[in-house]
Structure formats: C-alpha cells, structure tokens
N, C-alpha and C. Protein backbone atom coordinates (compact mmCIF):
# COMPACT_ATOMS: atom_id res chain seq x y z
N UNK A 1 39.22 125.06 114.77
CA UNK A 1 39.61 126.17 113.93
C UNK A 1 40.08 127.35 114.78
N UNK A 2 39.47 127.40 115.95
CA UNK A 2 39.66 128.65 116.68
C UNK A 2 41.30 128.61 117.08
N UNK A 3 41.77 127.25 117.62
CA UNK A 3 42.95 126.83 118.14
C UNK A 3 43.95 127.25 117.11
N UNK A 4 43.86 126.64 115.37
CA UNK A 4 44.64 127.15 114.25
C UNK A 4 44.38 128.75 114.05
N UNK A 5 43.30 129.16 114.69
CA UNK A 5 43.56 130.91 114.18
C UNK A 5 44.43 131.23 114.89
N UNK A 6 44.31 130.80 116.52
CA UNK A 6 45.14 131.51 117.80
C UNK A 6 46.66 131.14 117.60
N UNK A 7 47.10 130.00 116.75
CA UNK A 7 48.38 129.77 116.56
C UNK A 7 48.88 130.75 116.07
N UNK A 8 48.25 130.35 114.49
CA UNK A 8 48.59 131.62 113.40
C UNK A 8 48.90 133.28 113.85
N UNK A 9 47.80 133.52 114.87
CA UNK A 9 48.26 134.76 115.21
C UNK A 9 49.39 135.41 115.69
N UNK A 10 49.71 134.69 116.54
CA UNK A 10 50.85 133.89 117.74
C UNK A 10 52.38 134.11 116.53
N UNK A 11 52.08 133.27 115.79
CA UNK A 11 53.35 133.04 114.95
C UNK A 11 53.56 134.53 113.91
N UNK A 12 52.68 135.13 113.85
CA UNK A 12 52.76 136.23 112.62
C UNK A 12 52.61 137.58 113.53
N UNK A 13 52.36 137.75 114.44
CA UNK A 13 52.02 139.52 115.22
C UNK A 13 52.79 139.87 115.75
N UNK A 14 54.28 139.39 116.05
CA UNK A 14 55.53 140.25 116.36
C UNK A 14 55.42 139.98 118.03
N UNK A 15 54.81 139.60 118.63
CA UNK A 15 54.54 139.36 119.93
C UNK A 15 54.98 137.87 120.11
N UNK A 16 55.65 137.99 120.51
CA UNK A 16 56.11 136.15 121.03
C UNK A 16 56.69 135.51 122.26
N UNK A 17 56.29 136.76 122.91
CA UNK A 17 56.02 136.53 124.68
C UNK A 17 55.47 134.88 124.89
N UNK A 18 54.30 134.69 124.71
CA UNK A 18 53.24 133.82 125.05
C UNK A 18 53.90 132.73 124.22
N UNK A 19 55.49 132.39 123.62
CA UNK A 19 55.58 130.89 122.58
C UNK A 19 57.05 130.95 123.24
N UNK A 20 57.69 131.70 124.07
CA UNK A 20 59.24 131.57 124.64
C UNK A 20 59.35 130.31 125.14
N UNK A 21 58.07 129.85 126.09
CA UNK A 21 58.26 128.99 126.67
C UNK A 21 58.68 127.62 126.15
N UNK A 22 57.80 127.38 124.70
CA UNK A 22 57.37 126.29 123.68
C UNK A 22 58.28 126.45 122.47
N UNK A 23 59.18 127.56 122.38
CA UNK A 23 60.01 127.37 120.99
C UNK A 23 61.11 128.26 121.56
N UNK A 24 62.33 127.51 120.57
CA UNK A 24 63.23 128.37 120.40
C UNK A 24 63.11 129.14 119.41
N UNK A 25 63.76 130.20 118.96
CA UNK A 25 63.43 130.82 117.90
C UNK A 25 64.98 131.26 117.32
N UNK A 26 64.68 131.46 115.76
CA UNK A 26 66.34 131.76 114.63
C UNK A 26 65.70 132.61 113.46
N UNK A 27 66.14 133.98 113.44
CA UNK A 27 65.92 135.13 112.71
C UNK A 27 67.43 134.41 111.75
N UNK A 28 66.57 134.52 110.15
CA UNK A 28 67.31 133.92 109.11
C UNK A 28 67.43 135.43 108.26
N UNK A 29 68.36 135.31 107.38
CA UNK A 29 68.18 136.20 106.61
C UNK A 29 67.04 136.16 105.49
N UNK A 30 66.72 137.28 104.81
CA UNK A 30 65.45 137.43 104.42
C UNK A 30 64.18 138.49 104.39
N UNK A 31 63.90 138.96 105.70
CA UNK A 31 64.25 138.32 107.14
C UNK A 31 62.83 137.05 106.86
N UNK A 32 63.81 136.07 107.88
CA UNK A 32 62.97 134.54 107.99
C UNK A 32 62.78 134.33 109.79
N UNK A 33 62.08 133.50 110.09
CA UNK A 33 61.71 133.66 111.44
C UNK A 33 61.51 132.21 111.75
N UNK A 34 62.22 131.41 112.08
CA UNK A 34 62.09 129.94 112.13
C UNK A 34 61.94 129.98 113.58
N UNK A 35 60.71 128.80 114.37
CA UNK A 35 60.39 128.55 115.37
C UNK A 35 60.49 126.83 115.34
N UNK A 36 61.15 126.57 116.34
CA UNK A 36 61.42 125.10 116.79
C UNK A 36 61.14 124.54 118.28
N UNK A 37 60.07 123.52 118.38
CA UNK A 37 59.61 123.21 119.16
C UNK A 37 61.21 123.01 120.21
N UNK A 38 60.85 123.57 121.54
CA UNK A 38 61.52 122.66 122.47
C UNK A 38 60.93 121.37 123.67
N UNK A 39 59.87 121.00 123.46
CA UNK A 39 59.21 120.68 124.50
C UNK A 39 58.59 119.23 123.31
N UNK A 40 58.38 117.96 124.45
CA UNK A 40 58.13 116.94 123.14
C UNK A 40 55.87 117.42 122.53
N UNK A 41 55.64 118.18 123.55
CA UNK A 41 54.28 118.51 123.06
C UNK A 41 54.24 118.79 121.62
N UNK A 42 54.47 120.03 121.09
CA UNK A 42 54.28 120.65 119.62
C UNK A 42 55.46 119.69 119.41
N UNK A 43 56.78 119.27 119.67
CA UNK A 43 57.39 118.37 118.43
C UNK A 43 57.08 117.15 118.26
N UNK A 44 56.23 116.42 118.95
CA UNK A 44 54.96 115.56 118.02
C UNK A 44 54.96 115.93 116.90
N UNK A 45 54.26 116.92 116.74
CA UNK A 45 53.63 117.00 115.41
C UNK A 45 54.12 118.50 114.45
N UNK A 46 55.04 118.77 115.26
CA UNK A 46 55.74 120.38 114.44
C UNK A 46 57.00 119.87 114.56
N UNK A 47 57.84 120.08 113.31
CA UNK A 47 59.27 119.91 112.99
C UNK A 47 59.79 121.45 113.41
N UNK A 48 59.21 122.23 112.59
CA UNK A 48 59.47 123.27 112.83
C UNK A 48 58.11 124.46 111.74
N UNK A 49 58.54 125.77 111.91
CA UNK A 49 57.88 126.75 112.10
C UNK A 49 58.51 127.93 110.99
N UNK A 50 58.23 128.20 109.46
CA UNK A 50 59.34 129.40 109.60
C UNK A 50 57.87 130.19 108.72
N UNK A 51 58.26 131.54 109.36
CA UNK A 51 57.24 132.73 108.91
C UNK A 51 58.77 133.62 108.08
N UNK A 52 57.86 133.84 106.77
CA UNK A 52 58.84 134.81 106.23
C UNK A 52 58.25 136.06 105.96
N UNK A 53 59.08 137.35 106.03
CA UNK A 53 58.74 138.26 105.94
C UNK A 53 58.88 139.39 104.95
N UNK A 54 58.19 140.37 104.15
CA UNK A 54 58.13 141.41 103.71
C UNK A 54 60.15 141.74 103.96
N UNK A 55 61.02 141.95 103.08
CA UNK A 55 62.01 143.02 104.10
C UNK A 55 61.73 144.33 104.13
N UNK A 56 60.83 144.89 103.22
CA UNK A 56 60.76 146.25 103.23
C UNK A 56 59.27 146.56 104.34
N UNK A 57 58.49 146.23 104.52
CA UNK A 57 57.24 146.50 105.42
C UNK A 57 56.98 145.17 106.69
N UNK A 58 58.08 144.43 106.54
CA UNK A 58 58.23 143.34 107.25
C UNK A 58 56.90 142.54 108.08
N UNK A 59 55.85 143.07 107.16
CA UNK A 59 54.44 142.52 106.92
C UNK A 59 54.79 140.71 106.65
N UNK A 60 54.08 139.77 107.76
CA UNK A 60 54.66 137.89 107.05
C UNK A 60 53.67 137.84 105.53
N UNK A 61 54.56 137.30 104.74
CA UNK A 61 54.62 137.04 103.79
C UNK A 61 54.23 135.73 103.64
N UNK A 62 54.34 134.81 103.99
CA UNK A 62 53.98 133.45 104.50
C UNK A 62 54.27 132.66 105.62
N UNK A 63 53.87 131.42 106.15
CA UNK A 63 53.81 130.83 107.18
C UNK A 63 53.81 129.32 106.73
N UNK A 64 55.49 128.45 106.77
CA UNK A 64 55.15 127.36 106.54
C UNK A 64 55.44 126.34 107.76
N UNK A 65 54.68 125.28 107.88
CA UNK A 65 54.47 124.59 108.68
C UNK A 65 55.26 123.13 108.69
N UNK A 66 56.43 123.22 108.93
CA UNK A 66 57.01 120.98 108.80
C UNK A 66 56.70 120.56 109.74
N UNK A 67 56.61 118.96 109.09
CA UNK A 67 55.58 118.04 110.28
C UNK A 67 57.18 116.72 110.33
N UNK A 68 57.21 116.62 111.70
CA UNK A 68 58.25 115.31 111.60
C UNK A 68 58.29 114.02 110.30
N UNK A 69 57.02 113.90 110.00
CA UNK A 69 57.20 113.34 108.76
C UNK A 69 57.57 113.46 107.62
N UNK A 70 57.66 115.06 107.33
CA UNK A 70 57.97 115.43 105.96
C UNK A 70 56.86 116.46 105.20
N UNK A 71 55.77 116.11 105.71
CA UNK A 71 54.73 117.19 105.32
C UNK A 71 54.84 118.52 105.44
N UNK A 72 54.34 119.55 104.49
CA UNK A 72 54.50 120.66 104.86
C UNK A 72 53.51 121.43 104.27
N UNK A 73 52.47 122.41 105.58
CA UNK A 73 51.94 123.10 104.89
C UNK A 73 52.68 124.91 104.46
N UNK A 74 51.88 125.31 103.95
CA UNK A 74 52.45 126.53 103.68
C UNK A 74 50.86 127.44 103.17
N UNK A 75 50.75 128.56 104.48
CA UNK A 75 49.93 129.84 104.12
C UNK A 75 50.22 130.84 103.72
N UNK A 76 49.74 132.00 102.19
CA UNK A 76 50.34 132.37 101.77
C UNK A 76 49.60 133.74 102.14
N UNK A 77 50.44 135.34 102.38
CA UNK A 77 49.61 136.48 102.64
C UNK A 77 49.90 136.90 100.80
N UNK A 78 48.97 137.80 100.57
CA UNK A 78 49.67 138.46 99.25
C UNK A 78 48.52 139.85 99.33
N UNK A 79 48.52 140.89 98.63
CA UNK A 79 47.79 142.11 98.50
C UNK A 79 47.55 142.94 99.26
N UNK A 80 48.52 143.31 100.15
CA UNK A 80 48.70 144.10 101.45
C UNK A 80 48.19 145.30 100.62
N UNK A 81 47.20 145.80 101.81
CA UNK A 81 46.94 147.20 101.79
C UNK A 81 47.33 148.29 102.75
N UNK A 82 48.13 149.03 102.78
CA UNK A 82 48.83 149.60 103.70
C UNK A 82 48.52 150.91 103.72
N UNK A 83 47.88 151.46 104.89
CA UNK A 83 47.36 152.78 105.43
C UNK A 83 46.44 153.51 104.82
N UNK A 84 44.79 152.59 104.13
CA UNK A 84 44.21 153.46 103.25
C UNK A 84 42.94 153.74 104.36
N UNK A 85 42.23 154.76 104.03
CA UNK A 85 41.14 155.20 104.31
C UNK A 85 40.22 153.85 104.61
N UNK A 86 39.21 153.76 105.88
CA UNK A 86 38.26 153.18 106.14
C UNK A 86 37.55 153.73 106.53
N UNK A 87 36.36 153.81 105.96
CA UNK A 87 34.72 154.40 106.25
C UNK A 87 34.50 154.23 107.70
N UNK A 88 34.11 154.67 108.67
CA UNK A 88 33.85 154.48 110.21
C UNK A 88 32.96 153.88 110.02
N UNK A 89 31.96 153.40 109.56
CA UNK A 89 30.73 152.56 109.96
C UNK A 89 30.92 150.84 109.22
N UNK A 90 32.61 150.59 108.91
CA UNK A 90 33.08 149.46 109.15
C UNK A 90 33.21 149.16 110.61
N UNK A 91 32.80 149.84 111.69
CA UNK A 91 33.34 149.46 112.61
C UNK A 91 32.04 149.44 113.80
N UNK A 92 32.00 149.11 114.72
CA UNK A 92 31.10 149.13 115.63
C UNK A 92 31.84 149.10 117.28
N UNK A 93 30.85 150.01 117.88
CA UNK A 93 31.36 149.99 119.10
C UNK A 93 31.06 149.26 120.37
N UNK A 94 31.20 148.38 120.81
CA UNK A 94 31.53 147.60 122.18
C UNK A 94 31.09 148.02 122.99
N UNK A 95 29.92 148.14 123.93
CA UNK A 95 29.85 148.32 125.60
C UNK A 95 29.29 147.05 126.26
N UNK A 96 30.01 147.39 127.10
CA UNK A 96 29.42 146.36 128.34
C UNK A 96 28.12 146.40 128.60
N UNK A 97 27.25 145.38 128.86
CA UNK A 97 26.01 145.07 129.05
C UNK A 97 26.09 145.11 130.49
C-alpha cells in the first residue's frame, strides 16, 4: 500500500522530477496529463497513466490507470476544500529525539 500511495503522489503533486526517467509525458487538453511508460519495467503492467485536472484550480480531478490488457482503474478526487481555516491543534509538532 505504501508503494501505491508513493505512486499516486508522484503522479498528482506537480513534481515530476523523480518519473522523467520512467515516463514520457503529453499535456492534453482539458488540461489532461497522460504518462507513458518508457522503460519495459512499469510497461509490464502500465499502458499508460492519465491524471486529469480541475482547469480552473488545476487541483487532479482523477487518476486513471490502463493496464496492457485492457483493464482500467480509475481514482476519483471530488469536494475540494480550498483555503479554509484549520484549528492549530490539528497539527502537532516534530522534534528530534
């Protein structure tokens, strides 16, 4: 599970330094964000990759997944909350031990 979170992240946070190596990538209109394996590793089992986006807050909107066979999953975002107030004691602070 940890491996499918770290993908997911990867594919949706605007950062795609760390996947140049492993995909080509094609900004569709939409805007759409299709990622295609170049390497035979992920195209085993990834056809391809397309995250679509918000056009107005360009927040991903979903994330679907083709499998060389034909399968396809698809994760869906919906109920964006954008810039509200959070209580500080949602949060906790970190020190080093």
């Amino acid at each position: 599970m940890r491996l499918v979170a770290g993908q997911l992240w990867a594919w949706t946070s605007g950062s795609y330094r760390d996947l140049e190596d492993d995909f080509d990538f094609k900004l569709l209109p939409g805007p759409v964000l299709v990622f295609s394996p170049v390497t035979n590793g992920a195209g085993s089992f990834i056809r391809e990759i397309r995250v679509v986006f918000d056009p107005d807050f360009l927040q991903p909107l979903s994330v679907e997944i083709h499998e060389p066979g034909g399968d396809r999953t698809v994760i869906s975002f919906s109920d964006y909350k954008r810039n509200i107030d959070l209580q500080a004691t949602l949060f906790n602070e970190c020190r080093p031990r």
